[in-house]
Protein backbone atom coordinates (compact mmCIF):
# COMPACT_ATOMS: atom_id res chain seq x y z
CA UNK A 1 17.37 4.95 -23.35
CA UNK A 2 20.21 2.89 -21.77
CA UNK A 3 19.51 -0.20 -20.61
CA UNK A 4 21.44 0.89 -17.08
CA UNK A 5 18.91 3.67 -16.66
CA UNK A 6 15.86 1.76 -17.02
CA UNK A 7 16.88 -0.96 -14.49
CA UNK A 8 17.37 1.86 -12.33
CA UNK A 9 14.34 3.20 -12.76
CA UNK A 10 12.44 0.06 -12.37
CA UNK A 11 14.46 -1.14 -9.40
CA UNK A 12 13.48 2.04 -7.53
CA UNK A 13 9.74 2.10 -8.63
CA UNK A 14 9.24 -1.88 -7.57
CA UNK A 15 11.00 -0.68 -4.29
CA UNK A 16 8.35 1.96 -4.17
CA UNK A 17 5.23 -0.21 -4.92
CA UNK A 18 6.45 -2.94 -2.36
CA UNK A 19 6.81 -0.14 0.43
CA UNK A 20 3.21 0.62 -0.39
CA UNK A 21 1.77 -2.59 -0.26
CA UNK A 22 3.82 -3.54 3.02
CA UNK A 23 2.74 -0.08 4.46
CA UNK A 24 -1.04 -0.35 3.42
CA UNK A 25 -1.36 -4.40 4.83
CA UNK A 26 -0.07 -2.85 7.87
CA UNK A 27 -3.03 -0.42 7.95
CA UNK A 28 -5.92 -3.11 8.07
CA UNK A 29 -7.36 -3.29 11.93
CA UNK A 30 -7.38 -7.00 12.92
CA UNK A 31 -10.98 -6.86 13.06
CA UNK A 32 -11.32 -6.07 9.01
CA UNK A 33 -9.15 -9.17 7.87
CA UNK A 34 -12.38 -11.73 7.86
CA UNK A 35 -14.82 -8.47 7.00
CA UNK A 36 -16.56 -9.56 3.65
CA UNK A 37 -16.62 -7.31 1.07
CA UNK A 38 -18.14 -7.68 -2.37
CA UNK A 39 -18.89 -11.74 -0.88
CA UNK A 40 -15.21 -12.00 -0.13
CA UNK A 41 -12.86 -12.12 2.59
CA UNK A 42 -10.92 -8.41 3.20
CA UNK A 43 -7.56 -10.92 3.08
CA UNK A 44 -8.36 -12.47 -0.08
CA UNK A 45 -8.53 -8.86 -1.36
CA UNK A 46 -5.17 -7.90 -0.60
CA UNK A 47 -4.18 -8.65 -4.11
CA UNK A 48 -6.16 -5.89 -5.55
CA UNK A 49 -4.43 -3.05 -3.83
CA UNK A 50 -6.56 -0.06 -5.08
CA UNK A 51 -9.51 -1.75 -3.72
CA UNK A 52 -8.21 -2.26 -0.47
CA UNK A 53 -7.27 1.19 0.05
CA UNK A 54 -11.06 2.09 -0.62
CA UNK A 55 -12.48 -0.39 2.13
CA UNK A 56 -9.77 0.42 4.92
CA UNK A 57 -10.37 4.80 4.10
CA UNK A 58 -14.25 3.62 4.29
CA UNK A 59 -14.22 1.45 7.62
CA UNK A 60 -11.46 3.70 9.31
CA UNK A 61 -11.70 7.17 7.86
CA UNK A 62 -7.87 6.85 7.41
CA UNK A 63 -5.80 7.08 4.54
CA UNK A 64 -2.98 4.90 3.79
CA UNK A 65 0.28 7.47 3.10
CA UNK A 66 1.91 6.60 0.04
CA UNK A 67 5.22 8.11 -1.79
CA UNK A 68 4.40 8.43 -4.69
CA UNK A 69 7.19 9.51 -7.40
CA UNK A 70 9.27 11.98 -5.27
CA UNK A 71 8.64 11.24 -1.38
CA UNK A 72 11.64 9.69 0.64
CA UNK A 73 10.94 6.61 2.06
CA UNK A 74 10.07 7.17 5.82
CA UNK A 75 12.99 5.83 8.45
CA UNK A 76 12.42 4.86 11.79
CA UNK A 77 9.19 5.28 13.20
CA UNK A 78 6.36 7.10 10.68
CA UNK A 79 2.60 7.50 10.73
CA UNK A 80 1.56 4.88 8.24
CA UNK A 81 -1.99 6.94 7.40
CA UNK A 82 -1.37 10.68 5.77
């Protein structure tokens, strides 16, 4: 594969992951950040994003959106939950 092409593609999916994170910290309620959760902190969990995603869709009944492989990224205003 040429070396172009897989920058590409790995410049777009970082793009994609850091969209994700940014868009799923921006889902925790203030009132969840000192929360403990498995003897933790919810903040100190933020590096294991799967994980988070399970205790916000638990505590809220929201899920964070995410794009995936093939979803634009939102402009503008968007709902942040799907």
């Amino acid at each position: 594969m040429n070396q172009n092409t897989l920058t590409a593609i790995i410049e777009e999916q970082t793009r994609r992951a850091l969209w994700e994170v940014k868009n799923v910290i921006s889902c925790i309620p203030d009132e969840l950040w000192n929360k403990s959760y498995c003897e933790m902190p919810c903040w100190k969990h933020v590096y294991h994003m799967g994980m988070l995603m399970g205790f916000i869709i638990d505590d809220t009944g929201l899920w964070p959106r995410v794009l995936g492989l093939e979803n634009p990224f939102p402009e503008g205003e968007y709902n942040k939950y799907l």
